[in-house]
PDB file of N, CA and C in Angstrom:
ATOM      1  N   UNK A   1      -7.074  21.173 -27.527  1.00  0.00           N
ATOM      2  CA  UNK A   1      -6.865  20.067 -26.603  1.00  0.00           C
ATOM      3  C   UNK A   1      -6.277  18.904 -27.387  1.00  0.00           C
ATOM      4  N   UNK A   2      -5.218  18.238 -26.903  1.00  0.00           N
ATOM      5  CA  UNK A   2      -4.359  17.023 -28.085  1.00  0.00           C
ATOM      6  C   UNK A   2      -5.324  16.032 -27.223  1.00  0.00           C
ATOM      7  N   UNK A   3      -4.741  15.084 -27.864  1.00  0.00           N
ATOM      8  CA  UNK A   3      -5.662  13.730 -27.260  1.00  0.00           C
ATOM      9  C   UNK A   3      -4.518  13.086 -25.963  1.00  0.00           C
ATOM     10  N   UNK A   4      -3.263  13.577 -25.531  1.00  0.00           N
ATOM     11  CA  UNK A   4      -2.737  13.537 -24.355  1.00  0.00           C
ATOM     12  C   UNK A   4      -3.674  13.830 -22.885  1.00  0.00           C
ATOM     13  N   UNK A   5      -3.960  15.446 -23.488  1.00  0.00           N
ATOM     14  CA  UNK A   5      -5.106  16.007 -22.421  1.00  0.00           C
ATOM     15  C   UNK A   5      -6.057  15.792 -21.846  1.00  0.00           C
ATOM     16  N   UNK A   6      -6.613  14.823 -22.716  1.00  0.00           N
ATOM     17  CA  UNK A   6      -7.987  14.066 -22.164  1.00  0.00           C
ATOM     18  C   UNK A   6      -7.836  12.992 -21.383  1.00  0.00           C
ATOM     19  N   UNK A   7      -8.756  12.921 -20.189  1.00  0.00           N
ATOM     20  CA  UNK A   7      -8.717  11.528 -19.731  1.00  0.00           C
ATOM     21  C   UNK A   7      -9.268  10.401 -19.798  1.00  0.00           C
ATOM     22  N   UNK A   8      -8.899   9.132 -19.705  1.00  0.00           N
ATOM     23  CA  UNK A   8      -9.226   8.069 -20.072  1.00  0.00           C
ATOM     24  C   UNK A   8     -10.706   7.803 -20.126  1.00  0.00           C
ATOM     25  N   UNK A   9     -11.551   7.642 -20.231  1.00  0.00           N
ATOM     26  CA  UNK A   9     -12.998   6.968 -19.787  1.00  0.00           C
ATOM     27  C   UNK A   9     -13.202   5.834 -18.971  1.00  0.00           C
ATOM     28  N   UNK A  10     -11.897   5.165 -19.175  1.00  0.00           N
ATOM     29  CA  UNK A  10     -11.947   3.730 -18.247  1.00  0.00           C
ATOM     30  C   UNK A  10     -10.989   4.411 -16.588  1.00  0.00           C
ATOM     31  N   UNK A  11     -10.252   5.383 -16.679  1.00  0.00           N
ATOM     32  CA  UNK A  11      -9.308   6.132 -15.542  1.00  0.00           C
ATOM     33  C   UNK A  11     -10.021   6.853 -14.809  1.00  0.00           C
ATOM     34  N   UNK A  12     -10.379   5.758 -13.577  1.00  0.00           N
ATOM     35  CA  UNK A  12     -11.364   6.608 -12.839  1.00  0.00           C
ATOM     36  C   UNK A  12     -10.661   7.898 -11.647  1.00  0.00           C
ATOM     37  N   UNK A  13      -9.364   7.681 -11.836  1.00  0.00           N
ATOM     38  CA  UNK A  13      -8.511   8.893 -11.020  1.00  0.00           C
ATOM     39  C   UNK A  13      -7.825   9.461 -12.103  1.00  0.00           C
ATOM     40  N   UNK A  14      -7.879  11.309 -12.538  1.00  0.00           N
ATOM     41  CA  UNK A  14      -6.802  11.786 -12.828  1.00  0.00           C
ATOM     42  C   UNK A  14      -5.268  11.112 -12.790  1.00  0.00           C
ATOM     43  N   UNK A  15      -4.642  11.822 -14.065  1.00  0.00           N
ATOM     44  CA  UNK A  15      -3.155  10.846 -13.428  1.00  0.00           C
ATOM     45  C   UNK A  15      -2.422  11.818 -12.339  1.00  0.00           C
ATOM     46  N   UNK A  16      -2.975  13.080 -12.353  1.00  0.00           N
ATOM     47  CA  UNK A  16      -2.423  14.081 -11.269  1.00  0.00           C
ATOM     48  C   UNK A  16      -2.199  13.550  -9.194  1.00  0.00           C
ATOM     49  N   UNK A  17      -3.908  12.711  -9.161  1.00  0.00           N
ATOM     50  CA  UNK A  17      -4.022  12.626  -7.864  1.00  0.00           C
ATOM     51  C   UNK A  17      -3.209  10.823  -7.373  1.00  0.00           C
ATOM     52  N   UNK A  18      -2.629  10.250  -8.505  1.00  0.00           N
ATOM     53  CA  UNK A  18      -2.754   9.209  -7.950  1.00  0.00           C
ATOM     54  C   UNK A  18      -1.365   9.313  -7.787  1.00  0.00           C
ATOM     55  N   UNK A  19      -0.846   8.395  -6.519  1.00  0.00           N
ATOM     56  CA  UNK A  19       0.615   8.558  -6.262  1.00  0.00           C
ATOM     57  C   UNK A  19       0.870   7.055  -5.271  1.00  0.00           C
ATOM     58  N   UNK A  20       2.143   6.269  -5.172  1.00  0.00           N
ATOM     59  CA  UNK A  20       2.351   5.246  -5.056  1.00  0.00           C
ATOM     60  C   UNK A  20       2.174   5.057  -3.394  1.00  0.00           C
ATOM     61  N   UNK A  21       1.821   3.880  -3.466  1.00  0.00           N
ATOM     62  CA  UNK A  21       1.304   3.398  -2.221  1.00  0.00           C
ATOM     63  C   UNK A  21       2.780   3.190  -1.188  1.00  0.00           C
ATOM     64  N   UNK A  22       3.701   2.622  -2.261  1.00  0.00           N
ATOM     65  CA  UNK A  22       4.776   2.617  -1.816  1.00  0.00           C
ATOM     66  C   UNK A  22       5.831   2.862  -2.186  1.00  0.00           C
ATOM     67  N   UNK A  23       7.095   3.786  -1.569  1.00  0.00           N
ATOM     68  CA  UNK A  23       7.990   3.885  -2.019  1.00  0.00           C
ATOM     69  C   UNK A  23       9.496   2.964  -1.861  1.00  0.00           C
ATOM     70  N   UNK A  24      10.403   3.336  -2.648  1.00  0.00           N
ATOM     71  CA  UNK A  24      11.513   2.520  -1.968  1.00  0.00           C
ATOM     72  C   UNK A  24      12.283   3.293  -0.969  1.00  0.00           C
ATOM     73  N   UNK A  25      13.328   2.649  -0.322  1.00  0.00           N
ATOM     74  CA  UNK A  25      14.112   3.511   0.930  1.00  0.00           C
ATOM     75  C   UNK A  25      15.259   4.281   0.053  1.00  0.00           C
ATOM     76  N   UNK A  26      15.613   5.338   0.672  1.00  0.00           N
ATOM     77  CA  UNK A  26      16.443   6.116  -0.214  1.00  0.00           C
ATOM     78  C   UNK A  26      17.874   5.633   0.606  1.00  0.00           C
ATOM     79  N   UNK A  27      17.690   5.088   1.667  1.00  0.00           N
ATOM     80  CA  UNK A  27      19.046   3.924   1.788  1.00  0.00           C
ATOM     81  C   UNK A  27      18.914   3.473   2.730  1.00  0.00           C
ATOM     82  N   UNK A  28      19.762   2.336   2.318  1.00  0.00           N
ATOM     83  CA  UNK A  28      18.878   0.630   2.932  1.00  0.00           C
ATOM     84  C   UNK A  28      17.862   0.173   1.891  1.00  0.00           C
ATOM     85  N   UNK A  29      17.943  -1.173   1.914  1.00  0.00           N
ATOM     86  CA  UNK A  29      16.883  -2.199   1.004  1.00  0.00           C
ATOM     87  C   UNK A  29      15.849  -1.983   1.664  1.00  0.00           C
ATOM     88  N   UNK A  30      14.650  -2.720   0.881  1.00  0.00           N
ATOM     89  CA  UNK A  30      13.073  -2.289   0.954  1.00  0.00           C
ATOM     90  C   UNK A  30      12.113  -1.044   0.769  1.00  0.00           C
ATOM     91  N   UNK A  31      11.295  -0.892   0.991  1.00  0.00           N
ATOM     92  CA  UNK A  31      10.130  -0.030   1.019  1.00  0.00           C
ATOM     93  C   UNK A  31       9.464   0.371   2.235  1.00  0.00           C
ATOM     94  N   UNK A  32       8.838   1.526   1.791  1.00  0.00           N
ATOM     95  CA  UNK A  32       8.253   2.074   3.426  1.00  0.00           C
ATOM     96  C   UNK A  32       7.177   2.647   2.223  1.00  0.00           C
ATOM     97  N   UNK A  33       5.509   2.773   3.509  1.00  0.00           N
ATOM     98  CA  UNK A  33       4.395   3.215   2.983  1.00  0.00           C
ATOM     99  C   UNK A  33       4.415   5.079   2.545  1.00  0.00           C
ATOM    100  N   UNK A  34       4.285   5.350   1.671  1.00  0.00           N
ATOM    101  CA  UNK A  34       3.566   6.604   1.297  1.00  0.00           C
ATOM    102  C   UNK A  34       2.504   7.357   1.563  1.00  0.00           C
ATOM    103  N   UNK A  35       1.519   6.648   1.656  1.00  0.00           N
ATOM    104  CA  UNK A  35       0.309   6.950   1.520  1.00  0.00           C
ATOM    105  C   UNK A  35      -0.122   6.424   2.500  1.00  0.00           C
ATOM    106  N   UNK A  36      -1.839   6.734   2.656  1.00  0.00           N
ATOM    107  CA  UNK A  36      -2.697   6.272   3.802  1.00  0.00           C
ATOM    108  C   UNK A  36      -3.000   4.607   3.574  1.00  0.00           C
ATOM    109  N   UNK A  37      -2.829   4.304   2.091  1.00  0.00           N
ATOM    110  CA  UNK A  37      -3.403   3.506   1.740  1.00  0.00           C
ATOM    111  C   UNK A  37      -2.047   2.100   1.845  1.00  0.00           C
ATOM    112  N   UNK A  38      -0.871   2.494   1.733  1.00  0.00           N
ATOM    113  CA  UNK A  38       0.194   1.819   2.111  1.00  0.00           C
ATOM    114  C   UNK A  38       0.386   1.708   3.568  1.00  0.00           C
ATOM    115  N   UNK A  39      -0.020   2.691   4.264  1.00  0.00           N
ATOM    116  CA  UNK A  39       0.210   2.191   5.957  1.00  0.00           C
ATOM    117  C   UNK A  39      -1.194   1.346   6.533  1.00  0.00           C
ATOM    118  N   UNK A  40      -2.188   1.469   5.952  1.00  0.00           N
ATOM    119  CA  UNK A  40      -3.371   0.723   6.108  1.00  0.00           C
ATOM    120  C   UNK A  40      -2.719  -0.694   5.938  1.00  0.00           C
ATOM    121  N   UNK A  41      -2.705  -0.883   4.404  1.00  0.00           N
ATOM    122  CA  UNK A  41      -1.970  -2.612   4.184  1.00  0.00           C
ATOM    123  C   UNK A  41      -0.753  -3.064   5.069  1.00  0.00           C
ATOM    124  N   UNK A  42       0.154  -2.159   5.530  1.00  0.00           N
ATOM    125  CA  UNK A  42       1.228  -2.336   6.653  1.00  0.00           C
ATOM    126  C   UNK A  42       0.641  -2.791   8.101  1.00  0.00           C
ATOM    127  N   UNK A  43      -0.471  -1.757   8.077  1.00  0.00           N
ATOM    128  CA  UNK A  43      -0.929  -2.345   9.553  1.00  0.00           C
ATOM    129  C   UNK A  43      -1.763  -3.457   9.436  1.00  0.00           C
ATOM    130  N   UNK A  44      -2.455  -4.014   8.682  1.00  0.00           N
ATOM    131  CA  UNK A  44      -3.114  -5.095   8.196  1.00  0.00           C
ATOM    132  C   UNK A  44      -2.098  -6.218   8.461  1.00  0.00           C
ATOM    133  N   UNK A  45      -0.961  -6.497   7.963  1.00  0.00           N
ATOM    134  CA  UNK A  45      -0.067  -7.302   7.930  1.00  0.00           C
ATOM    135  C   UNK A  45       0.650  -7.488   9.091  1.00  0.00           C
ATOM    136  N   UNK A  46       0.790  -6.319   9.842  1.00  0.00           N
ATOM    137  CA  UNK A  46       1.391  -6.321  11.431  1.00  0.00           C
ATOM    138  C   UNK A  46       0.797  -7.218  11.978  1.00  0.00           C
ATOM    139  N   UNK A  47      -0.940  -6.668  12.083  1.00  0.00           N
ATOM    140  CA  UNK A  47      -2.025  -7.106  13.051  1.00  0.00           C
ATOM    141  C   UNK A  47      -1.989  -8.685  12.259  1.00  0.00           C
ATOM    142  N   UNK A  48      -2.116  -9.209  11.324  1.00  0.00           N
ATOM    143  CA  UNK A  48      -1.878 -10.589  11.257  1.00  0.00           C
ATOM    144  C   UNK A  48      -1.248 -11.385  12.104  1.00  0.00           C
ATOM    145  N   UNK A  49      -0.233 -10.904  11.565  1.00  0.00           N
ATOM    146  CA  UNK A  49       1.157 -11.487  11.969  1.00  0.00           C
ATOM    147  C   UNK A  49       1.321 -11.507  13.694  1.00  0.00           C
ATOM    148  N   UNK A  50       1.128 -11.080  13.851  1.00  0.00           N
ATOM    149  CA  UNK A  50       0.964 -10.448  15.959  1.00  0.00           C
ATOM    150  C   UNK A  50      -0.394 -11.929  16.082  1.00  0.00           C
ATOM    151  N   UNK A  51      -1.113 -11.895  15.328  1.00  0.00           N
ATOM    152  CA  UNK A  51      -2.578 -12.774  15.813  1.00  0.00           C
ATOM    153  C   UNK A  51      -2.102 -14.027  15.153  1.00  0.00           C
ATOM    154  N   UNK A  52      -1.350 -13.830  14.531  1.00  0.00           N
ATOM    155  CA  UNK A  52      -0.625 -15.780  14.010  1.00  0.00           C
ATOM    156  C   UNK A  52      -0.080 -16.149  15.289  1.00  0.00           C
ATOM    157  N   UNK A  53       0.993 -15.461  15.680  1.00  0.00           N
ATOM    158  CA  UNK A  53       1.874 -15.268  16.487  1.00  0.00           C
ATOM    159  C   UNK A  53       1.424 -15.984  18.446  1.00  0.00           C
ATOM    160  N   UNK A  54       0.255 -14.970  18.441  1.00  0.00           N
ATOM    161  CA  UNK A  54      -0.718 -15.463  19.529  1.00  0.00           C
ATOM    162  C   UNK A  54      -1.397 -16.777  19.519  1.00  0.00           C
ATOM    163  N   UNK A  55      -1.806 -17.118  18.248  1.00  0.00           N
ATOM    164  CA  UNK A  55      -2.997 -18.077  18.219  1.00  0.00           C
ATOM    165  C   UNK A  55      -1.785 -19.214  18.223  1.00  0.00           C
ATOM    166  N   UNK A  56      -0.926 -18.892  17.663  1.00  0.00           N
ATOM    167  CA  UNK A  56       0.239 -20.712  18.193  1.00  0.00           C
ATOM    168  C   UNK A  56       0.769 -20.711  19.340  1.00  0.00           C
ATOM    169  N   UNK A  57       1.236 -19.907  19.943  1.00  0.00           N
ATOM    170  CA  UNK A  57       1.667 -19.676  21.146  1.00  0.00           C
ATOM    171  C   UNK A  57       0.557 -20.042  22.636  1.00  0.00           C
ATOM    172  N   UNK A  58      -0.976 -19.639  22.201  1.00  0.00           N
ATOM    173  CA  UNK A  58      -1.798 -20.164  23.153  1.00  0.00           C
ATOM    174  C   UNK A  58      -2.332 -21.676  22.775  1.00  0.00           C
ATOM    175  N   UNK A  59      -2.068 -22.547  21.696  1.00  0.00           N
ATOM    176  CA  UNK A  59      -2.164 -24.095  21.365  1.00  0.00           C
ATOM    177  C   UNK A  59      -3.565 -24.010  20.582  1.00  0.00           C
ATOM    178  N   UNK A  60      -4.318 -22.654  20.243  1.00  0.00           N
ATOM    179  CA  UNK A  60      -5.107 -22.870  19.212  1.00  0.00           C
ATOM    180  C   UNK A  60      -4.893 -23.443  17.894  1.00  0.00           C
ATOM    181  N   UNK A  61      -3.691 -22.764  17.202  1.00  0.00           N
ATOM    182  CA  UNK A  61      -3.178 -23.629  16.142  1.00  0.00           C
ATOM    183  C   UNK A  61      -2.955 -24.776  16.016  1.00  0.00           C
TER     184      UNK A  61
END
């Protein structure tokens, strides 16, 4: 076993399972989610944005 093989002690994920939250567009500018964990933060940011959107529009803001 080289010391490549081993995993970190502080790496609490294999480097096998972890994979990017987000990727870039393979054409056209920006990024689109990958993962569960990138469309979670996408919809997080929707649902903000929609409830900013509301709360000035009804004179709460």
């Amino acid at each position: 076993m080289t010391e490549d093989d081993r995993e970190s002690p502080t790496d609490p994920l294999p480097t096998e399972s972890r994979q990017p939250w987000f990727r870039r567009n393979r054409s056209g500018p920006g990024w689109h989610p990958s993962s569960w964990q990138g469309g979670l933060i996408l919809g997080g940011i929707v649902v903000a944005i929609v409830a900013l959107v509301v709360l000035l529009r009804t004179g709460v803001l």
